[in-house]
C-alpha atoms as a PDB file:
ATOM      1  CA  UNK A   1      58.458 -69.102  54.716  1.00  0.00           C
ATOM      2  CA  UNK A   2      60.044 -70.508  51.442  1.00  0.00           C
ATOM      3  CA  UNK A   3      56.764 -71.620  50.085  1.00  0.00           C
ATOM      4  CA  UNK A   4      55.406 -68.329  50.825  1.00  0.00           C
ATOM      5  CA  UNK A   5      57.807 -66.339  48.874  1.00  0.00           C
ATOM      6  CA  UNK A   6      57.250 -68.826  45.815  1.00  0.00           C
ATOM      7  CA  UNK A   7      53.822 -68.399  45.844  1.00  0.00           C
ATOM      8  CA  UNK A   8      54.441 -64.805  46.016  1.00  0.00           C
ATOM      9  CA  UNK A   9      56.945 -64.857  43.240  1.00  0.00           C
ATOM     10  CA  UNK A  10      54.720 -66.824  41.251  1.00  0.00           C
ATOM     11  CA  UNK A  11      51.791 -64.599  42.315  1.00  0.00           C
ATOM     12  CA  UNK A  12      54.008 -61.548  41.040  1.00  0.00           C
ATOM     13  CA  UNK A  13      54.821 -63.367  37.766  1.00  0.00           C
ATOM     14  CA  UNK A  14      51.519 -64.059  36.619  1.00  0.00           C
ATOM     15  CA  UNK A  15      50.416 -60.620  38.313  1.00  0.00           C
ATOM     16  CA  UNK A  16      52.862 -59.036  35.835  1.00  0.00           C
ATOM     17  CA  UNK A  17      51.724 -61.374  32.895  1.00  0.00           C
ATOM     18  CA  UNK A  18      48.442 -60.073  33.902  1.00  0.00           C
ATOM     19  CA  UNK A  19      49.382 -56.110  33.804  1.00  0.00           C
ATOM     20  CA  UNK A  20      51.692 -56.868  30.189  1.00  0.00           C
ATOM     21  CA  UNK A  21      48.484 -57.689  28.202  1.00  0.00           C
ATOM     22  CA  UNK A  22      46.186 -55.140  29.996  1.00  0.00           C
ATOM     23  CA  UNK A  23      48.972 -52.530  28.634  1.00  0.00           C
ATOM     24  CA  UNK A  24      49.465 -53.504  25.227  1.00  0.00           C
ATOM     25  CA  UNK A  25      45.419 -54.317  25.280  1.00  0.00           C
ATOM     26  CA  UNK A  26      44.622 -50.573  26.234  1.00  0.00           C
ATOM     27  CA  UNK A  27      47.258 -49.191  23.950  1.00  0.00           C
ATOM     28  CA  UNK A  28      45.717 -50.926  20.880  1.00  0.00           C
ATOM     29  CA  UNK A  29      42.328 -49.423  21.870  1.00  0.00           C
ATOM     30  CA  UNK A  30      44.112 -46.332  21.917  1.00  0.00           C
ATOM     31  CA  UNK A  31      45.411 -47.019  18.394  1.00  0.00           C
ATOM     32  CA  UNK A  32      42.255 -47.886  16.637  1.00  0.00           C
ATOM     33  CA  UNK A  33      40.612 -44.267  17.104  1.00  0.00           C
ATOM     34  CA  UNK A  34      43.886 -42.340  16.881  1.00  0.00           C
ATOM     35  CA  UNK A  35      44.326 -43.745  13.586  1.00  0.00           C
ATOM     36  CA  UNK A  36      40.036 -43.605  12.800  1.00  0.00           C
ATOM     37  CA  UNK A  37      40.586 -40.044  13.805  1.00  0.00           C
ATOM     38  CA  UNK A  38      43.946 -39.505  11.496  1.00  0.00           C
ATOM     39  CA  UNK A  39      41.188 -40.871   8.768  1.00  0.00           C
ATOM     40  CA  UNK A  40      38.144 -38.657   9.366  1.00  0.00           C
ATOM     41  CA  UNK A  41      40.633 -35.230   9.735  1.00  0.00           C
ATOM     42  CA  UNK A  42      42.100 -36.790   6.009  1.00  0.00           C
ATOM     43  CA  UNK A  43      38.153 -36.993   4.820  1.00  0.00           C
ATOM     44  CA  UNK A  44      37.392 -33.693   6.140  1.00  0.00           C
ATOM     45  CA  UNK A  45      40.434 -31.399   4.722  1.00  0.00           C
ATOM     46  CA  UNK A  46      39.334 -33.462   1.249  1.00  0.00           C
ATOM     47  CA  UNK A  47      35.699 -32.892   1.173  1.00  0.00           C
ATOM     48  CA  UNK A  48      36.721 -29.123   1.933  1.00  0.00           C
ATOM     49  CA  UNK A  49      39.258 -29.200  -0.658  1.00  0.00           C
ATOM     50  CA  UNK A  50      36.911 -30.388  -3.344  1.00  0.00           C
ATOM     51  CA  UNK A  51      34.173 -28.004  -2.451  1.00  0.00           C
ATOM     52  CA  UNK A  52      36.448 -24.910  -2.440  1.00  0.00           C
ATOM     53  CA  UNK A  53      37.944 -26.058  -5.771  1.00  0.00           C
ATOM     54  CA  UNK A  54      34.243 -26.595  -7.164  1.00  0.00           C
ATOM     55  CA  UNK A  55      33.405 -22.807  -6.015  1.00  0.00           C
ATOM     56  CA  UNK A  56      36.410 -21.380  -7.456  1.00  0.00           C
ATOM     57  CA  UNK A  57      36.165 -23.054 -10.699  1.00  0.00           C
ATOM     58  CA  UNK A  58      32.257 -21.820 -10.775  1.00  0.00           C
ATOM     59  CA  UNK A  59      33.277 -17.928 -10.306  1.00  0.00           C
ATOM     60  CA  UNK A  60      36.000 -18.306 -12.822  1.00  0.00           C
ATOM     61  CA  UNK A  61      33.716 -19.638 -15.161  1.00  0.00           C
ATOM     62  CA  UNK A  62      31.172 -16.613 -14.763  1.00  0.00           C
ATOM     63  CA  UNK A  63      32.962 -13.550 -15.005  1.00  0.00           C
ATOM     64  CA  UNK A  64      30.858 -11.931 -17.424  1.00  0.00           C
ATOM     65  CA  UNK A  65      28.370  -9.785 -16.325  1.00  0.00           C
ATOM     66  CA  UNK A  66      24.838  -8.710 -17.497  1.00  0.00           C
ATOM     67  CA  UNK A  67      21.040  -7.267 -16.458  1.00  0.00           C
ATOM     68  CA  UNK A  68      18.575 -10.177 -16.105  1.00  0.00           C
ATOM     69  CA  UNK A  69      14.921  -9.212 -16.826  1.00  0.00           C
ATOM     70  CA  UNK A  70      12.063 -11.072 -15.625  1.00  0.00           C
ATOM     71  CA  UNK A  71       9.452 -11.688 -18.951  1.00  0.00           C
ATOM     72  CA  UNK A  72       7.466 -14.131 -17.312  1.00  0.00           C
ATOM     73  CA  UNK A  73       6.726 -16.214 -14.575  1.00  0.00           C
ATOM     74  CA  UNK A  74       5.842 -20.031 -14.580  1.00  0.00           C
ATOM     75  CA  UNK A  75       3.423 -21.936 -12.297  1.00  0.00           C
ATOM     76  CA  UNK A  76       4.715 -25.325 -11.870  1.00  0.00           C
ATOM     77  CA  UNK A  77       1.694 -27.388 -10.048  1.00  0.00           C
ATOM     78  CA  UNK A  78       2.656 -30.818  -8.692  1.00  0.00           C
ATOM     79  CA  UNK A  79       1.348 -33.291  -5.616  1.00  0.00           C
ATOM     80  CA  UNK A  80       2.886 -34.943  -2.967  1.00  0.00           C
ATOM     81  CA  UNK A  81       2.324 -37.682  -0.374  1.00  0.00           C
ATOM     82  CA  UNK A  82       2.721 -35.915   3.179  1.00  0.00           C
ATOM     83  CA  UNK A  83       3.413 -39.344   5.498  1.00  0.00           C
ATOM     84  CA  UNK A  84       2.441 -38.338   8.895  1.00  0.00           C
ATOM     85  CA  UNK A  85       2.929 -40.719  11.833  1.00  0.00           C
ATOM     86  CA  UNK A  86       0.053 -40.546  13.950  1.00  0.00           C
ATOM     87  CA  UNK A  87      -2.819 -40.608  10.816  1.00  0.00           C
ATOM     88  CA  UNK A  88      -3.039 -41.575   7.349  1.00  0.00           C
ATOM     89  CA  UNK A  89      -0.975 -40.508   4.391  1.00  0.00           C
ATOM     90  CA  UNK A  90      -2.181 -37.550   2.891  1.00  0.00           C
ATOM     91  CA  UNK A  91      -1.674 -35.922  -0.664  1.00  0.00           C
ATOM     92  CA  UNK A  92      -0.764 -32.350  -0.625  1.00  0.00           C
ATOM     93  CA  UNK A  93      -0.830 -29.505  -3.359  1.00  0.00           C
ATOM     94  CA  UNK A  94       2.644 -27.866  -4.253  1.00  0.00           C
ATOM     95  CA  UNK A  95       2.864 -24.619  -5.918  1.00  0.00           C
ATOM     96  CA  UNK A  96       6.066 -23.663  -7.207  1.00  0.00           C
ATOM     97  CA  UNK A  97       6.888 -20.284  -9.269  1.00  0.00           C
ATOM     98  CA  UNK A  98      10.410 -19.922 -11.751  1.00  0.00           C
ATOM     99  CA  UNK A  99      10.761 -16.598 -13.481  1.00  0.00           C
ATOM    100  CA  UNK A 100      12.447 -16.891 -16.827  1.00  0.00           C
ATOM    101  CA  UNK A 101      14.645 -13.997 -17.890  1.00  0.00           C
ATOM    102  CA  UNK A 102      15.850 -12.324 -20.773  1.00  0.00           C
ATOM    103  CA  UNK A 103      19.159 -10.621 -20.977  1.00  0.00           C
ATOM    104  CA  UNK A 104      21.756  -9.402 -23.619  1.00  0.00           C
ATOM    105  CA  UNK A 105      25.276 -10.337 -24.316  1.00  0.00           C
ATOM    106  CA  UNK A 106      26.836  -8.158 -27.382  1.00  0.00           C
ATOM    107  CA  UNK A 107      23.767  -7.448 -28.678  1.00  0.00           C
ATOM    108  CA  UNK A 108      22.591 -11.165 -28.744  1.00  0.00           C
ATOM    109  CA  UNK A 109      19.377 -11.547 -27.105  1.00  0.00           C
ATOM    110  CA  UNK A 110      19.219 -14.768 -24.870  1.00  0.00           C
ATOM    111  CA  UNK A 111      16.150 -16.503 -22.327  1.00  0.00           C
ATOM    112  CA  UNK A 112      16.969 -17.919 -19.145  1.00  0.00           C
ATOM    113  CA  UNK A 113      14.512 -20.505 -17.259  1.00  0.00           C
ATOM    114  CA  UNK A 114      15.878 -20.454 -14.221  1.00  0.00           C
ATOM    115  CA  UNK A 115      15.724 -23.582 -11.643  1.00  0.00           C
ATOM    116  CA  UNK A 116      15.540 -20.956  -8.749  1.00  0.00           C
ATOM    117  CA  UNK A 117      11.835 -21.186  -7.483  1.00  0.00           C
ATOM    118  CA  UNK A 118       9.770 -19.889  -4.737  1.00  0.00           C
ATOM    119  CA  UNK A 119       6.177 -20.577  -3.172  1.00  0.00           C
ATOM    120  CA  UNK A 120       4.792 -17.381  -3.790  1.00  0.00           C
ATOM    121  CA  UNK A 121       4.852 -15.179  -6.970  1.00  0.00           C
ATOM    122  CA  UNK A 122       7.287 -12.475  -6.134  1.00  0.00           C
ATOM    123  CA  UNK A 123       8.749 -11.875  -9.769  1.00  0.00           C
ATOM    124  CA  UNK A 124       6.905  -8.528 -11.380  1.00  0.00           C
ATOM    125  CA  UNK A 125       7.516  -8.498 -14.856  1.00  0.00           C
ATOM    126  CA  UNK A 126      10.128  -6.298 -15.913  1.00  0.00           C
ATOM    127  CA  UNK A 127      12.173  -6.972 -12.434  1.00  0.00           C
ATOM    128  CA  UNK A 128      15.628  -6.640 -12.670  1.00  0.00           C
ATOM    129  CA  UNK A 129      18.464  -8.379 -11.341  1.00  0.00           C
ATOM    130  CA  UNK A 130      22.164  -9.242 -11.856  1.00  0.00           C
ATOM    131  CA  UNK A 131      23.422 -12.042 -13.896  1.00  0.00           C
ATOM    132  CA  UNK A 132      26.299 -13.817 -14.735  1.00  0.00           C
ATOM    133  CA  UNK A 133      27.305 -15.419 -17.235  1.00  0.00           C
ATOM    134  CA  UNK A 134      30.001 -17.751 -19.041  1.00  0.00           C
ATOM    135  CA  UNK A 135      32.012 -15.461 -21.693  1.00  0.00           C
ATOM    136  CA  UNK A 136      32.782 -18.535 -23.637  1.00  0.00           C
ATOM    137  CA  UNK A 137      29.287 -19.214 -24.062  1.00  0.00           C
ATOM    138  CA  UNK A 138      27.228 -16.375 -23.275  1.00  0.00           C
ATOM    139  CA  UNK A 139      24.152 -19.152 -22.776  1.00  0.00           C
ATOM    140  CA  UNK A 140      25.718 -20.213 -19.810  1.00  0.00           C
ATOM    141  CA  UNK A 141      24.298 -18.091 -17.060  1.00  0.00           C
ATOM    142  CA  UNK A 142      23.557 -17.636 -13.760  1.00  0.00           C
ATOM    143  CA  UNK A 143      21.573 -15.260 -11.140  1.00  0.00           C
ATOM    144  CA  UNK A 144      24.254 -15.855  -8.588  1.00  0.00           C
ATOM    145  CA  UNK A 145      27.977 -16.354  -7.592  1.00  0.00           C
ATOM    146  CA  UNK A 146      27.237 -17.361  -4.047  1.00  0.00           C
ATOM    147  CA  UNK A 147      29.004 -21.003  -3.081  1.00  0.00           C
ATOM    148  CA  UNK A 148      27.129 -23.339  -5.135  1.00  0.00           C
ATOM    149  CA  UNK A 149      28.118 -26.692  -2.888  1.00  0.00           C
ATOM    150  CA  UNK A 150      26.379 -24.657  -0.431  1.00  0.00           C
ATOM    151  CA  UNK A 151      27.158 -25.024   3.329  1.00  0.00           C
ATOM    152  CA  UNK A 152      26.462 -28.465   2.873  1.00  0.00           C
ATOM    153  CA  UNK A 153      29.877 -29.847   1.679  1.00  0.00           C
ATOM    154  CA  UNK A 154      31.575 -27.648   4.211  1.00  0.00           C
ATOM    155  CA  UNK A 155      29.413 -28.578   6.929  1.00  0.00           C
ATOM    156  CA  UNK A 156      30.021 -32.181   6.329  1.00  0.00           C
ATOM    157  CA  UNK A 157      34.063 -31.468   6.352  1.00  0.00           C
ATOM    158  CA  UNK A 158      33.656 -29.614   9.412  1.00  0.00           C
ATOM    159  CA  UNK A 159      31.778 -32.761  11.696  1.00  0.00           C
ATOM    160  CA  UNK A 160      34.530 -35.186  10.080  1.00  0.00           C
ATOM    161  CA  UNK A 161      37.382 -32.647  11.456  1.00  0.00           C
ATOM    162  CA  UNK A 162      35.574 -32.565  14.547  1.00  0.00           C
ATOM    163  CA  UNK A 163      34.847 -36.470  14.785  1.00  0.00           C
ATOM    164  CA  UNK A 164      38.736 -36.674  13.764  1.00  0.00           C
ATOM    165  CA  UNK A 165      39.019 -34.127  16.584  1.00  0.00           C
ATOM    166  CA  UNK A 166      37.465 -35.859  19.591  1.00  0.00           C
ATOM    167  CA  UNK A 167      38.645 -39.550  18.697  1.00  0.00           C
ATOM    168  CA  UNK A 168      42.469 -38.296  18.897  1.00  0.00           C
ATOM    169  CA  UNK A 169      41.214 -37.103  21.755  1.00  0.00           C
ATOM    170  CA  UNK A 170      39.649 -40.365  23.287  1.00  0.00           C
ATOM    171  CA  UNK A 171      43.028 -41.994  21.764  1.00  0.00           C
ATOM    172  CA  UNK A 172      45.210 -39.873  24.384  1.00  0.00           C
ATOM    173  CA  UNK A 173      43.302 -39.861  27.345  1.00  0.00           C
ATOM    174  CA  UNK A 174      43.593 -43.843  26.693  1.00  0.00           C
ATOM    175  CA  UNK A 175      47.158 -43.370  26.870  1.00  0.00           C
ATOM    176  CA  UNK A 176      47.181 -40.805  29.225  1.00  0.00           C
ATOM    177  CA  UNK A 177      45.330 -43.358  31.905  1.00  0.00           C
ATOM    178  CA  UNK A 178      47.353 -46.519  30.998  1.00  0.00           C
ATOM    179  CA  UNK A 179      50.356 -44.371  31.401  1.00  0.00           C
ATOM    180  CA  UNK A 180      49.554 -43.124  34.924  1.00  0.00           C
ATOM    181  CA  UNK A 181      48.872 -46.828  35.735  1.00  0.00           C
ATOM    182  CA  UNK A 182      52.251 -47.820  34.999  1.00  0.00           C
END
């Protein structure tokens, strides 16, 4: 009966040993993405910062406004390799058309070649449209005051919140489990 209740206190000892490391090993794993998701949620609220501060600074800039006239239209001809996977490369014909624009600022007559394009022509001559420009230099101009990071930068600050999100997440169920074990 003695040497039963030693090997069961020594059973119980090394049992315990056993459960000690399996405790501080599954809170560490809870650490790692608690603090990987601290990180991402820190990216995220930066990249949004930035492009928010980028889109402010860009209306500020053009808060002059004007009439932009289409004068002409260019035809900007290039080719490109299409890769496809089941057959041969092949090169394809891209057809690209830019209106440039004329407008005035105090009487000062100014061209704008825009980088705006589109496959087909749909810029009569003579179109007009609203422009912006820069009334520091009056050169500086622009057709729009939409976001110019696009959705892109915000998009990218949005799946690093929610990749933040879901590994705090995966950090406290972690805990949550070991917890219940103990």
């Amino acid at each position: 009966r003695q040497l039963f209740l030693l090997i069961s206190r020594v059973h119980d000892a090394k049992w315990r040993k056993i459960m000690e490391h399996f405790y501080i090993y599954s809170f560490t794993l809870a650490v790692i993405p608690l603090l990987l998701g601290l990180l991402f949620i820190w990216f995220g609220k930066k990249l949004w910062d930035n492009a928010t501060k980028k889109n402010e600074e860009y209306q500020q800039r053009y808060t002059g406004r004007t009439t932009l006239r289409v004068i002409k239209v260019e035809k900007n001809e290039w080719e490109e390799t299409n890769s496809n996977e089941q057959g041969p490369e092949s090169r394809i014909s891209v057809t690209s058309y830019t209106p440039v624009y004329e407008y005035t600022v105090n009487g000062q007559r100014y061209e704008y070649h825009t980088r705006l394009g589109t496959s087909t022509d749909q810029y009569p001559i003579g179109k007009e449209c609203p422009g912006y420009y820069n009334p520091k230099n009056p050169a500086d101009v622009t057709e729009t005051l939409k976001e110019i990071t696009g959705g892109g930068s915000h998009f990218l600050s949005l799946l690093f919140f929610g990749i933040g999100v879901l590994a705090i997440l995966f950090a406290l169920i972690r805990v949550w489990a070991v917890i219940t074990l103990i």
